[in-house]
Protein backbone atom coordinates (compact mmCIF):
# COMPACT_ATOMS: atom_id res chain seq x y z
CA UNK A 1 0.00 0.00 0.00
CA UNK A 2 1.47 3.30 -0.97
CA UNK A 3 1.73 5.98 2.14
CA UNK A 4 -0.37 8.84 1.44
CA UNK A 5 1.63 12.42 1.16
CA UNK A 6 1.11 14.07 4.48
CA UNK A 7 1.07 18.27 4.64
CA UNK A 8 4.41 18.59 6.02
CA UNK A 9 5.84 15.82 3.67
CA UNK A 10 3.53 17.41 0.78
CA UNK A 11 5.44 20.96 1.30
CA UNK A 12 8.84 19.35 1.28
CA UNK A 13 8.20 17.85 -1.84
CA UNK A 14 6.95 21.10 -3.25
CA UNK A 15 10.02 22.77 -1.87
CA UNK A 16 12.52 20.70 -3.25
CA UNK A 17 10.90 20.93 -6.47
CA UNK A 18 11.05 24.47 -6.41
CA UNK A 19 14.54 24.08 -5.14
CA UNK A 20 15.69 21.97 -7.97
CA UNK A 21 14.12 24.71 -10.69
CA UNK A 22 16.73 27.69 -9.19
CA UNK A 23 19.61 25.23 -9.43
CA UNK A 24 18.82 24.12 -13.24
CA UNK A 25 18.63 27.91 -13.58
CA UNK A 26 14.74 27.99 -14.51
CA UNK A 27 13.98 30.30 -11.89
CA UNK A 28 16.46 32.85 -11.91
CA UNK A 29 17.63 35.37 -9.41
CA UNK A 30 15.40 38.32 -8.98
CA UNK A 31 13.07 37.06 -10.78
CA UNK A 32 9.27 36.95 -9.26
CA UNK A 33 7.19 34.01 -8.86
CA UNK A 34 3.40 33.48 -10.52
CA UNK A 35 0.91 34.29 -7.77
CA UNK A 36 0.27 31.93 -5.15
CA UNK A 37 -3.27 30.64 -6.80
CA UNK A 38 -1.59 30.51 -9.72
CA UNK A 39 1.36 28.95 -8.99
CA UNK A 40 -0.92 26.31 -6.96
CA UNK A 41 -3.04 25.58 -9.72
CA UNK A 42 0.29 24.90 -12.64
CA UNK A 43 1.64 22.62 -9.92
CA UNK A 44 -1.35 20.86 -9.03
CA UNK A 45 -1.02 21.39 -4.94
CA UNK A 46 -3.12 23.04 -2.25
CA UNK A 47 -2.40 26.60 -1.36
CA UNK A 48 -1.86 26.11 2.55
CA UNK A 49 0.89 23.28 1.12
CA UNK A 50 2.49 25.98 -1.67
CA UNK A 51 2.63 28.42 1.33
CA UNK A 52 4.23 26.11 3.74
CA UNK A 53 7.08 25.65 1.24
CA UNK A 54 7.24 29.07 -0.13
CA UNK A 55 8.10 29.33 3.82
CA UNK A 56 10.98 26.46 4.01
CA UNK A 57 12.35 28.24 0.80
CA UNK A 58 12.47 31.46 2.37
CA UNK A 59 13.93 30.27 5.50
CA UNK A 60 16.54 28.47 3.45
CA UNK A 61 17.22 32.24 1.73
CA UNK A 62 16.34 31.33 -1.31
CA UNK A 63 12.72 33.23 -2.14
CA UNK A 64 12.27 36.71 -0.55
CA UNK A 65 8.08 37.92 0.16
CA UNK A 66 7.07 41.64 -0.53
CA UNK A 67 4.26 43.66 -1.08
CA UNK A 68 5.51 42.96 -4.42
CA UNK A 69 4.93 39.08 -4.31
CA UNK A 70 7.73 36.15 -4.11
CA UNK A 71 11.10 36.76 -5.64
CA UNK A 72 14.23 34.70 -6.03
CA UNK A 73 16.36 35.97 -3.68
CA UNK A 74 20.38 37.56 -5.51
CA UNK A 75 21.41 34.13 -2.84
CA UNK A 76 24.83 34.27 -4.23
CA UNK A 77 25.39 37.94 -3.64
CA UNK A 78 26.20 37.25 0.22
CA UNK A 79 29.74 35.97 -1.61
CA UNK A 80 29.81 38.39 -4.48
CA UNK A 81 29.54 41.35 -3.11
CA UNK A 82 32.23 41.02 -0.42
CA UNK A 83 34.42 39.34 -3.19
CA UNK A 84 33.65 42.24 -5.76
CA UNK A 85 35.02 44.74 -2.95
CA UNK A 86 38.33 42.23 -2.02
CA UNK A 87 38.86 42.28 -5.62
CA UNK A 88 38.32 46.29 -6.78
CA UNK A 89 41.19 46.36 -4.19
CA UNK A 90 43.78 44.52 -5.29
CA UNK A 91 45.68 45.69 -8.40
CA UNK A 92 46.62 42.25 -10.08
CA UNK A 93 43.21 41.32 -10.12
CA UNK A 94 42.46 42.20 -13.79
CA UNK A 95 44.94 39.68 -15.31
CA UNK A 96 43.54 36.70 -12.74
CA UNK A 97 40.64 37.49 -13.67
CA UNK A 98 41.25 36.92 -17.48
CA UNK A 99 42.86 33.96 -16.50
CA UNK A 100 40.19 32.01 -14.67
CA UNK A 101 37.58 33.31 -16.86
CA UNK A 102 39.46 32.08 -20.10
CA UNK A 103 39.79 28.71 -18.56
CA UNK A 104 36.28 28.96 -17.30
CA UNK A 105 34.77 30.09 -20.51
CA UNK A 106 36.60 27.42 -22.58
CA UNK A 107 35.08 24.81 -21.12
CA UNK A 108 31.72 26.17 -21.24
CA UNK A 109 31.74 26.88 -25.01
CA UNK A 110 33.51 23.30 -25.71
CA UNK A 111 30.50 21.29 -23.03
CA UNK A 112 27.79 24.17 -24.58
CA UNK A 113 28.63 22.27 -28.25
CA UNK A 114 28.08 19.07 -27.14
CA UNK A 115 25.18 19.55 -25.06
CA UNK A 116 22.92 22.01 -26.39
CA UNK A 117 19.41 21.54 -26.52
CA UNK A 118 17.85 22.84 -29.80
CA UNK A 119 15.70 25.19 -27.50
CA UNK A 120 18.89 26.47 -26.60
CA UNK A 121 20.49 26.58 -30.06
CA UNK A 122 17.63 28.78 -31.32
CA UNK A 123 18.29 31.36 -28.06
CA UNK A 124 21.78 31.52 -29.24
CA UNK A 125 20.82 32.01 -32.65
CA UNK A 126 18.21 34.75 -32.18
CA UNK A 127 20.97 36.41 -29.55
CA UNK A 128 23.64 36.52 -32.52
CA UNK A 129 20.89 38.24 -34.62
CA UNK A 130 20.26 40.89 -31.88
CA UNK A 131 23.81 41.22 -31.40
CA UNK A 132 24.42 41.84 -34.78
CA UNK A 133 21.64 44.05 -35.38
CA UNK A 134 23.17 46.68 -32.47
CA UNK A 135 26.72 46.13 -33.89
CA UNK A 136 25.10 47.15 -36.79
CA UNK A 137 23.08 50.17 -35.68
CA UNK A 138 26.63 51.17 -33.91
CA UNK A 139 24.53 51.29 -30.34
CA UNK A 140 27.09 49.80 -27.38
CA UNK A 141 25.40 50.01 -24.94
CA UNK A 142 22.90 47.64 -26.28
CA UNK A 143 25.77 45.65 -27.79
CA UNK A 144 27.64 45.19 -24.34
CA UNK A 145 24.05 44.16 -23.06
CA UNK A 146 23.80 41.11 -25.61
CA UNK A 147 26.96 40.13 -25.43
CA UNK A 148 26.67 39.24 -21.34
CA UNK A 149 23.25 37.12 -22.86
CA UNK A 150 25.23 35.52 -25.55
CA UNK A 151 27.67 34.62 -22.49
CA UNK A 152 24.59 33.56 -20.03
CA UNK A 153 22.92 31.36 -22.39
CA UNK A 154 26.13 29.30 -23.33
CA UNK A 155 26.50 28.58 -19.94
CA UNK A 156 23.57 27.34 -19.60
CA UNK A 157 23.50 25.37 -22.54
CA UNK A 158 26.92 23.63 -20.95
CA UNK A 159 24.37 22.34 -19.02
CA UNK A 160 27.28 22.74 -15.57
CA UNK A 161 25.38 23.90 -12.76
CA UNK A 162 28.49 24.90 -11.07
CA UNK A 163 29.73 27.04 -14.30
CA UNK A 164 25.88 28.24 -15.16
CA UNK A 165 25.99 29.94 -11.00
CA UNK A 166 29.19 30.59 -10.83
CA UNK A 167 29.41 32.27 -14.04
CA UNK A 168 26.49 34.16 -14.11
CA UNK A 169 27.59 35.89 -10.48
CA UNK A 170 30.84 36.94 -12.40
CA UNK A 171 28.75 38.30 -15.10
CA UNK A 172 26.94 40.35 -12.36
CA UNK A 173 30.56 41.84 -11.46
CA UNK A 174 31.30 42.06 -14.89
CA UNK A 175 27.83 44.30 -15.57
CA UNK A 176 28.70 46.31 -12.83
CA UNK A 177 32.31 46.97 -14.14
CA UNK A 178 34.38 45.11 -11.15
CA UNK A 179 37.46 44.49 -13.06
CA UNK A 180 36.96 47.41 -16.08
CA UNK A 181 34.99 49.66 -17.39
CA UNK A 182 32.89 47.40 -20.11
CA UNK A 183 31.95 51.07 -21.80
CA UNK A 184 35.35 51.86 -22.58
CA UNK A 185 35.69 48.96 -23.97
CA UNK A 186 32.85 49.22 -26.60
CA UNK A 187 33.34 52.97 -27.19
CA UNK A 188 36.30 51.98 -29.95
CA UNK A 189 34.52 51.01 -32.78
CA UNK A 190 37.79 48.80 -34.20
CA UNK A 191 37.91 46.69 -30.62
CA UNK A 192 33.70 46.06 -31.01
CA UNK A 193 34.24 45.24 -34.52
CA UNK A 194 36.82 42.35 -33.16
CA UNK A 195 34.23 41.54 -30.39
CA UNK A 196 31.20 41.27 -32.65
CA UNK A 197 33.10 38.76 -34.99
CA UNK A 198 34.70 37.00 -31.65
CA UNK A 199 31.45 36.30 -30.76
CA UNK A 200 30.01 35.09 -34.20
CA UNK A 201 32.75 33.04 -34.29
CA UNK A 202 32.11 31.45 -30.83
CA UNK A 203 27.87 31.31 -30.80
CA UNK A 204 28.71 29.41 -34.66
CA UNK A 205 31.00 26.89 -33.73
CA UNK A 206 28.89 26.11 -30.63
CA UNK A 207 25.43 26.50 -32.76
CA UNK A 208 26.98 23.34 -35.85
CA UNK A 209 28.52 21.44 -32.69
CA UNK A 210 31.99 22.06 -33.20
CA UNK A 211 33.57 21.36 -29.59
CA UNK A 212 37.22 22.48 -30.45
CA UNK A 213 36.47 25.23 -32.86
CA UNK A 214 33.83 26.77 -29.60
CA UNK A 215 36.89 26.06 -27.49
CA UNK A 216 39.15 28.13 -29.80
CA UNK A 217 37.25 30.68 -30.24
CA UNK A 218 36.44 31.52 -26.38
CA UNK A 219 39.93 30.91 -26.19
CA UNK A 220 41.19 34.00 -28.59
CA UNK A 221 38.03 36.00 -27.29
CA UNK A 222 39.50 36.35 -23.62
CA UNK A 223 42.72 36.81 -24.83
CA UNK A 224 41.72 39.94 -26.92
CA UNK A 225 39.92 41.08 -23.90
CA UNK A 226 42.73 40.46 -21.78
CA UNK A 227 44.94 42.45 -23.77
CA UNK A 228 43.07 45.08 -24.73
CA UNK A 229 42.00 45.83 -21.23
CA UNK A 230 45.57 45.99 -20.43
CA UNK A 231 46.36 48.38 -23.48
CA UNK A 232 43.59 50.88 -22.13
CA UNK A 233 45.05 50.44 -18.14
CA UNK A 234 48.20 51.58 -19.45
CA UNK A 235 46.96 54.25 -21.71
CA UNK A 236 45.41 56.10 -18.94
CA UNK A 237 48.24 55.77 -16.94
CA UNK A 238 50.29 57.41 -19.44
CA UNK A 239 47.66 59.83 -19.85
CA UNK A 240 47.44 60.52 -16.49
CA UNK A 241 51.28 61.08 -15.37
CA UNK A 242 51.15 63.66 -18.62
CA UNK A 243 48.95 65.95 -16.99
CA UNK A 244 50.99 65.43 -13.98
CA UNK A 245 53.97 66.54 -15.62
CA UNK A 246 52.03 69.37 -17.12
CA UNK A 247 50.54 70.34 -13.78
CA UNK A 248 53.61 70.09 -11.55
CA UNK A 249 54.10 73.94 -11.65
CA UNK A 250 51.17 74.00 -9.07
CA UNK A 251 53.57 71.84 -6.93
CA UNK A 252 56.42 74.60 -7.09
CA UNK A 253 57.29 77.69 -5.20
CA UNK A 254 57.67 81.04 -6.69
């Protein structure tokens, strides 16, 4: 005889569904749940057992209540935030971050051509397009939006939880320009031509299945990056002791 779901049993099982959703990356952070009736009625449970697990969840820290509704909660930012402030602090940081990203996003274009769902292969595609059409329309900003997507959704088609979390909190840095100023970077219209074909060049290889060409490619991208963030650092150092050197009569007696 099969033991009938009790409540408390019920709103574990609810929980760890729910649960299971954030980690595949279906729910993402900050993003706000369906209403409770509504949520009760696509997964076919009572509301008092929905609210009992939307409770376990948020004692867990993973859902946040509001006036607004249920959100995701940022969960990882208790270790990015901290991290983004040891890091803006330490001058070396730039090239270690190049470094572990490049190894990082490597494997996730090489696992993302192997693995990809054709749900995913179509976001990719449709991505490129958008990407393309900004490149096109010369707007960076939106450009230097896409191109964290294009990033986010070959993650997740490497189908690594650890890289799709992981990743996507160092995109969060990344948005927020941790380790360099991302505008800078897309303001020279020869360095976003590079980028925009970089990227091509990665979402294609990963798109026909092409583990080692995807590998390549994310390879050479972060290397570019790498260097040309490096070329600007020491440009505006230059620039800067100039107009030191220009200014130092304000340092000087009479």
């Amino acid at each position: 005889m099969v033991e009938r779901l009790r409540a408390p049993k019920l709103a574990e099982a609810i929980a760890e569904h729910i649960e299971r959703l954030i980690l595949e990356g279906v729910l993402r952070p900050g993003e706000k749940l369906a209403s409770e009736r509504d949520l009760a009625e696509r997964l076919d449970v009572s509301r008092p057992s929905l609210r009992d697990a939307l409770a376990l969840l948020e004692g867990r820290g993973l859902l946040a209540t509001s006036r607004d509704g249920t959100r995701v909660t940022e969960f990882l930012a208790a270790l990015t935030d901290p991290l983004a402030d040891l890091l803006q602090s330490n001058d070396r940081v730039t090239a270690d971050y190049f470094e572990f990203r490049g190894a990082v996003e490597r494997s996730a274009a090489g696992l993302a051509a192997r693995r990809a769902t054709d749900p995913e292969r179509e976001a990719i595609r449709a991505c490129l397009a958008e990407m393309e059409a900004a490149h096109r329309a010369q707007d960076a900003t939106r450009e230097a939006e896409v191109d964290i997507d294009l990033h986010r959704l070959i993650y997740a088609a490497s189908h690594n939880l650890v890289i799709l979390h992981v990743m996507r909190a160092f995109s969060e840095m990344l948005r927020r320009n941790i380790f360099f100023s991302r505008a800078s970077l897309f303001a020279r219209a020869d360095v976003r031509d590079a980028l925009f074909v970089q990227h091509r060049e990665i979402a294609e290889a990963v798109l026909r299945g092409d583990r080692e060409a995807a590998e390549d490619a994310a390879h050479r991208h972060l290397a570019f990056v790498g260097a040309s963030v490096e070329e600007f650092r020491r440009d505006e150092e230059r620039a800067d002791l100039a107009l030191r050197r220009l200014n130092r009569s304000t340092l000087l007696g009479g």
